[in-house]
C-alpha atoms as a PDB file:
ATOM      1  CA  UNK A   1     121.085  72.582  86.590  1.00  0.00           C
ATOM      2  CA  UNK A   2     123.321  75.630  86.017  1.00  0.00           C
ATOM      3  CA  UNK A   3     123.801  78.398  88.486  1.00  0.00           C
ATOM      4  CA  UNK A   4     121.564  80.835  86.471  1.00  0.00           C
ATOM      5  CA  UNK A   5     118.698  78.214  86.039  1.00  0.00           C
ATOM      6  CA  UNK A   6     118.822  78.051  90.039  1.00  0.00           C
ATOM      7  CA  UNK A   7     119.384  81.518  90.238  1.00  0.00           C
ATOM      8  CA  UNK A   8     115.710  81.813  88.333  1.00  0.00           C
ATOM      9  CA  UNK A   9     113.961  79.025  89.965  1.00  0.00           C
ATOM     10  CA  UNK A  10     114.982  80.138  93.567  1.00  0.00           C
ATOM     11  CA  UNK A  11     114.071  83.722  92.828  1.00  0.00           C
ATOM     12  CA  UNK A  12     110.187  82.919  91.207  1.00  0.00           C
ATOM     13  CA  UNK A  13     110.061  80.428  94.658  1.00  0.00           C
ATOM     14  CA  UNK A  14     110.993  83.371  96.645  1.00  0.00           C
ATOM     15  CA  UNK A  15     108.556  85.864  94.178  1.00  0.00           C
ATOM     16  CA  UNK A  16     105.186  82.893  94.776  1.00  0.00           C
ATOM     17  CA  UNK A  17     106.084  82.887  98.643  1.00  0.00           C
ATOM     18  CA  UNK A  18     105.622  86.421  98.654  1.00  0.00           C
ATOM     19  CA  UNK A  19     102.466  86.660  96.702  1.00  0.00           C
ATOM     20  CA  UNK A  20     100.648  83.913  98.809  1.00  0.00           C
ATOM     21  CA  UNK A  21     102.057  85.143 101.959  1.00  0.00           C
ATOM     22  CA  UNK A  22     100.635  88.947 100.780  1.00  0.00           C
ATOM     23  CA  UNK A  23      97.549  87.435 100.457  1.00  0.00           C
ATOM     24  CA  UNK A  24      97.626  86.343 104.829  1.00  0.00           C
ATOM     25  CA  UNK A  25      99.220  89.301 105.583  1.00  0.00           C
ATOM     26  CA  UNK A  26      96.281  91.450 103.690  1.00  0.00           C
ATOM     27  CA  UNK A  27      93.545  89.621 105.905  1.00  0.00           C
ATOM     28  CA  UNK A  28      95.462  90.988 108.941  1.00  0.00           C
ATOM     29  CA  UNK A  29      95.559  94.793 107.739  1.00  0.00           C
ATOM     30  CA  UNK A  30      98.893  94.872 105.941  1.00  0.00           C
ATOM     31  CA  UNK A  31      99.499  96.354 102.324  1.00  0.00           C
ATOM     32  CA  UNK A  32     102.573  95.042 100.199  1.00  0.00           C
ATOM     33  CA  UNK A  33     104.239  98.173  99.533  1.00  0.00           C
ATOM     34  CA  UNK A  34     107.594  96.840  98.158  1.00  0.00           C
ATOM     35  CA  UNK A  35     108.732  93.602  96.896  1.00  0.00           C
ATOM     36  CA  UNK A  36     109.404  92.169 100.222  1.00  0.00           C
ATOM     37  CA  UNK A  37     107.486  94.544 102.756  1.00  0.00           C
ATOM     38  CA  UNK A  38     104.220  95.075 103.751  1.00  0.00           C
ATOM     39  CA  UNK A  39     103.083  97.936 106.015  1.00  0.00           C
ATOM     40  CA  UNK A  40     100.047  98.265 108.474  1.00  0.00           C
ATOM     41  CA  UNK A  41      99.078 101.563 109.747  1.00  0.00           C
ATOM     42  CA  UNK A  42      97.286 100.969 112.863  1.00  0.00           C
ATOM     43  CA  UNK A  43      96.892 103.050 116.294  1.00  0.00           C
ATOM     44  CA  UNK A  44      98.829 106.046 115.402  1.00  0.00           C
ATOM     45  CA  UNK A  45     101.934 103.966 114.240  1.00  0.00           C
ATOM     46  CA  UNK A  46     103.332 101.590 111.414  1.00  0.00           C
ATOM     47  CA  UNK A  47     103.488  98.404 111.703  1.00  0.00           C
ATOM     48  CA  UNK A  48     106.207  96.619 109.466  1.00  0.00           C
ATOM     49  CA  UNK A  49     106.920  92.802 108.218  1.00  0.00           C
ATOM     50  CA  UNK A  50     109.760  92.198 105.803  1.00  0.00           C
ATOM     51  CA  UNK A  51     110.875  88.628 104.455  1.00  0.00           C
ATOM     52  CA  UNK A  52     115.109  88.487 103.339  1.00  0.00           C
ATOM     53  CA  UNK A  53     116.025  84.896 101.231  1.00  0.00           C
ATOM     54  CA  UNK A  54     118.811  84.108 103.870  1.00  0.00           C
ATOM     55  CA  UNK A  55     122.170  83.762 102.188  1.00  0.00           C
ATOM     56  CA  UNK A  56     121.605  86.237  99.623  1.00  0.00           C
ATOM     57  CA  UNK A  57     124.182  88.808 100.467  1.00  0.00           C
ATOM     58  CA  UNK A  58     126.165  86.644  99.847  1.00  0.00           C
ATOM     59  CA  UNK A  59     125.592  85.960  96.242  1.00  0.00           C
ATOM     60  CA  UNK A  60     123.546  83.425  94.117  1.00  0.00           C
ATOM     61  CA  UNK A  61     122.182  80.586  95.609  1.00  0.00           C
ATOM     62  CA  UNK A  62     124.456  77.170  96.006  1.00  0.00           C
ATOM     63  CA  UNK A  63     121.461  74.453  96.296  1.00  0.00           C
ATOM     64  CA  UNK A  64     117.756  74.026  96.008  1.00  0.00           C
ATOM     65  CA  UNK A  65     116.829  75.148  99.377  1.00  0.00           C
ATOM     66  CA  UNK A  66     115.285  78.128  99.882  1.00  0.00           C
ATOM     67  CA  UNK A  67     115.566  79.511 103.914  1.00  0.00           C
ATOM     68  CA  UNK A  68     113.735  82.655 104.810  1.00  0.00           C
ATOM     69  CA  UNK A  69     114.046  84.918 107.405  1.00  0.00           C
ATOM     70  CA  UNK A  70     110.867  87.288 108.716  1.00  0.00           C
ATOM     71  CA  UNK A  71     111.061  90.417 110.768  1.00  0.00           C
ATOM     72  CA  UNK A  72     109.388  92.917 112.601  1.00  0.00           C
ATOM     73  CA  UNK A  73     109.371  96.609 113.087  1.00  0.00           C
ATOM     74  CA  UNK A  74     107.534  99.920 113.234  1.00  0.00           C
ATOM     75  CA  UNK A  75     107.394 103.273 113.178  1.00  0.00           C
ATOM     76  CA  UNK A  76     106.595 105.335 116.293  1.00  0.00           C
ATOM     77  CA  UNK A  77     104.913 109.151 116.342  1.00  0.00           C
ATOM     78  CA  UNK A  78     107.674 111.869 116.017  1.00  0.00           C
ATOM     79  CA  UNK A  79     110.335 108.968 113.892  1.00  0.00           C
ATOM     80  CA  UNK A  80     111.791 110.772 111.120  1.00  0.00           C
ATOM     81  CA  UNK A  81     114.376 108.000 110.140  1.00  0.00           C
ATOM     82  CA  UNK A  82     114.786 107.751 106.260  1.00  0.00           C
ATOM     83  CA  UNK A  83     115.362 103.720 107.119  1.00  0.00           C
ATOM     84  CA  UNK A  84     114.117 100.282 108.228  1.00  0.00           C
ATOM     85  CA  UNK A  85     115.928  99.437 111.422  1.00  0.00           C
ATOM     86  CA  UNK A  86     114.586  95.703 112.274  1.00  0.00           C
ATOM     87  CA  UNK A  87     113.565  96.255 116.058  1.00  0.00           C
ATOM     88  CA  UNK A  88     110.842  93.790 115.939  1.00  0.00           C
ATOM     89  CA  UNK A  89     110.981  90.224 116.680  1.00  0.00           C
ATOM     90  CA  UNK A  90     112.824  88.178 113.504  1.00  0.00           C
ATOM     91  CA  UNK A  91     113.129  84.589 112.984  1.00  0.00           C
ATOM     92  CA  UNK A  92     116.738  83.977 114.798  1.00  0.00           C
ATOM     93  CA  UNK A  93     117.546  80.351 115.204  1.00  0.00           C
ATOM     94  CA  UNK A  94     116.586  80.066 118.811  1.00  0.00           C
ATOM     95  CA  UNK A  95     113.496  81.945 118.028  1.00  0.00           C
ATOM     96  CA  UNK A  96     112.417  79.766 115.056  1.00  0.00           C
ATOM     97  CA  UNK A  97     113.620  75.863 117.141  1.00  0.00           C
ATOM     98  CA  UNK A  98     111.974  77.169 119.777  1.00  0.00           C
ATOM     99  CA  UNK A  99     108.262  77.843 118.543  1.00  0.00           C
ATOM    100  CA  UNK A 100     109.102  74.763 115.752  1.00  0.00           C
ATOM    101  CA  UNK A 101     108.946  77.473 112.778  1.00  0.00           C
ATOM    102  CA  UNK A 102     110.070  75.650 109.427  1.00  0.00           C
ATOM    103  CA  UNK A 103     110.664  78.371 107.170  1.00  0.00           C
ATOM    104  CA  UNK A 104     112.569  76.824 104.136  1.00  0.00           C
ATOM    105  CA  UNK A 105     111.577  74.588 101.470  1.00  0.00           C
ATOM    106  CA  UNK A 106     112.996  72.952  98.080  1.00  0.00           C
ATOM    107  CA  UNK A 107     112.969  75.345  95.070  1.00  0.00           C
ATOM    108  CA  UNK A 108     113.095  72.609  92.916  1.00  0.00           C
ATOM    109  CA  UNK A 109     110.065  70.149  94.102  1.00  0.00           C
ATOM    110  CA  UNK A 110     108.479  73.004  96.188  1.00  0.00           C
ATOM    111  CA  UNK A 111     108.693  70.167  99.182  1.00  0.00           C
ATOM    112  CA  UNK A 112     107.749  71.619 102.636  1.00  0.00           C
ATOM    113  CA  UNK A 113     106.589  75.036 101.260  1.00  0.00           C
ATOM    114  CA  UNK A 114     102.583  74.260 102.008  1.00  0.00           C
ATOM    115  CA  UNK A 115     104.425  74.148 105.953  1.00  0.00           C
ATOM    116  CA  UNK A 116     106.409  77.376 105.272  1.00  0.00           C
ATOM    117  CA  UNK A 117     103.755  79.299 104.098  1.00  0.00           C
ATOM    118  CA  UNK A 118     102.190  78.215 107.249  1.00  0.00           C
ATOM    119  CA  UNK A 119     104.380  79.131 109.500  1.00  0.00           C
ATOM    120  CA  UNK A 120     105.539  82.290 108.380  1.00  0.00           C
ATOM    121  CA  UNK A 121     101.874  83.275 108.963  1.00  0.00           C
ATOM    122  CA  UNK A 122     101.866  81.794 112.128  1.00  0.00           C
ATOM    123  CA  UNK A 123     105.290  83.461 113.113  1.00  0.00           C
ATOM    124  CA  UNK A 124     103.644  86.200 112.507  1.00  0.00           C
ATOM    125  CA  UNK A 125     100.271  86.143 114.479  1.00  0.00           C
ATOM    126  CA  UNK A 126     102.894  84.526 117.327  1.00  0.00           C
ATOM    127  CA  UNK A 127     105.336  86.432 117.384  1.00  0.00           C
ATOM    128  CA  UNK A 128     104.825  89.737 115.459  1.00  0.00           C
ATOM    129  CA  UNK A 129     101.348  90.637 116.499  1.00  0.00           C
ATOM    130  CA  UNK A 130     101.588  90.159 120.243  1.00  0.00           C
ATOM    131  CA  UNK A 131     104.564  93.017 119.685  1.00  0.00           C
ATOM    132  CA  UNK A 132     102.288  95.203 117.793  1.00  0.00           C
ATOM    133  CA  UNK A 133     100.117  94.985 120.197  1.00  0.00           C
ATOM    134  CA  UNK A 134     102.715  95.904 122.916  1.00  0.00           C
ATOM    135  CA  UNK A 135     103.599  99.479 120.635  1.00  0.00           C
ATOM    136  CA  UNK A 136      99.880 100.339 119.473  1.00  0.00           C
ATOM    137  CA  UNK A 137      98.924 100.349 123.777  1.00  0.00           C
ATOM    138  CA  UNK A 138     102.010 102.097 124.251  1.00  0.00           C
ATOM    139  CA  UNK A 139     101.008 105.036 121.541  1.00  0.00           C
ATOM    140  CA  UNK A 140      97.670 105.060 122.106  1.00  0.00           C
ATOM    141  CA  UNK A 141      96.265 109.106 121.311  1.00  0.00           C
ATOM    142  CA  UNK A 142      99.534 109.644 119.650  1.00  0.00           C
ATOM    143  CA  UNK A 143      99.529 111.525 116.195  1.00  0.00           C
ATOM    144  CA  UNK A 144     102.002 109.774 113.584  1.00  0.00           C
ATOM    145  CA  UNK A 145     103.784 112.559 111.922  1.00  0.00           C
ATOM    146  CA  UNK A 146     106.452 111.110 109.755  1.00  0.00           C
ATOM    147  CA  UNK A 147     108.301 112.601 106.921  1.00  0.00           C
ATOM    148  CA  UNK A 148     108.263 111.944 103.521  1.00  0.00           C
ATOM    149  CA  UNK A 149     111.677 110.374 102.905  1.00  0.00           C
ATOM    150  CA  UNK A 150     110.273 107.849 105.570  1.00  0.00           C
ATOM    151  CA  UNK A 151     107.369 107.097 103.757  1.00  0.00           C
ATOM    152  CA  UNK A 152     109.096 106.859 100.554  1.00  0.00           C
ATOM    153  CA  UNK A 153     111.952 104.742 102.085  1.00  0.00           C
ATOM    154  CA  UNK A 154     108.702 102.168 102.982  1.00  0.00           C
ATOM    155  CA  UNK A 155     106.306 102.326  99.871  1.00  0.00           C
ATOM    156  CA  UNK A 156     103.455 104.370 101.445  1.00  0.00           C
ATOM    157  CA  UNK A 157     102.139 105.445  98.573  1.00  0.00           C
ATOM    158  CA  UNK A 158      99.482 108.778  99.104  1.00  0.00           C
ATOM    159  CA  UNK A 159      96.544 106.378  98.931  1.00  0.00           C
ATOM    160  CA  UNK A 160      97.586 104.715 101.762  1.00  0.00           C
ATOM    161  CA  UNK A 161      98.521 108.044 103.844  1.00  0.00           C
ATOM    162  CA  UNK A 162      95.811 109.963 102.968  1.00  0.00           C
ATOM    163  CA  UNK A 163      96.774 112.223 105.529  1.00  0.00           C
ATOM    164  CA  UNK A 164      99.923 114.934 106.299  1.00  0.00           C
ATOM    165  CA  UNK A 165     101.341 115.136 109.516  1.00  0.00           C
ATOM    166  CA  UNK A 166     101.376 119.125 111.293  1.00  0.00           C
END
C-alpha cells in the first residue's frame, strides 16, 4: 500500500468514526459543528468534545493503526476567547489504562473499532459528563454572553444560538 492510499484509508476511518460517534454524541445534546467538534449548550454554558487522530501533526500516517485522542472543554459566562483551550478531561495515557479505554483500531481491517466506538462514548459519559456536570452547578443563573469570533471559532451557527448576549 502506498503512503497516499493509507493516507486515504486512515482519513475515511477517521471521517466514519466521526459520523457514528456524532450520532452518540447527538443522543446526549451535542451538535457537530465542525469536522471534529461537537458543541452542547446547556445551563448557561458550552459544553465542548473534540476528537484529534494522534500523530497527525506530525505528518501522514506510518501504519494501519488509527489512535485517537478525545477532549473536553467549555465555555463559561463572560469568556470572550476567539479559541479552544482543552481544559476538560482528555484521553492521556494514564487516563485511558486506567478506566481500560481502547481508542485505536486497524484502518485497514477496521479490527477493534466496534470497541473504540464504544469507548469513546463511554469516555465520554465517564469522564466528560461528570465534568460538565461539575461547570453547569457551578454557573447555574449565569447568562452566557459570548462574542461572535467565539462562536465562529466553534461552529455555532445562528440556529443553534438563537439568542444575542447584552
Amino acid at each position: 500500500m502506498t503512503q497516499n492510499e493509507l493516507t486515504k484509508l486512515t482519513r475515511a476511518a477517521f471521517n466514519d468514526m466521526c459520523r457514528d460517534f456524532s450520532n452518540a454524541l447527538t443522543d446526549r445534546g451535542f451538535t457537530k459543528t465542525k469536522t471534529r467538534l461537537w458543541v452542547r449548550i446547556s445551563h448557561g454554558t458550552i459544553d465542548v468534545i473534540s476528537l484529534f487522530r494522534e500523530g497527525s501533526s506530525y505528518g501522514a500516517p506510518i501504519g494501519g493503526r488509527l489512535d485517537i485522542r478525545i477532549n473536553a472543554s467549555n465555555r463559561k459566562p463572560g469568556d470572550t476567547s476567539e479559541f479552544l483551550a482543552l481544559i476538560g478531561p482528555q484521553s492521556d495515557v494514564a487516563r485511558t489504562r486506567a478506566g481500560k479505554y481502547h481508542l485505536a483500531f486497524n484502518v485497514k481491517s477496521r479490527h477493534m473499532y466496534d470497541r473504540c466506538l464504544t469507548d469513546l462514548v463511554r469516555f465520554t459519559d465517564d469522564e466528560c459528563e461528570p465534568w460538565f456536570r461539575e461547570i453547569h452547578n457551578s454557573t447555574d443563573g449565569e447568562s452566557l454572553d459570548i462574542s461572535d469570533e467565539t462562536r465562529k471559532a466553534l461552529g455555532i451557527k445562528p440556529s443553534l444560538w438563537p439568542h444575542r448576549g447584552t
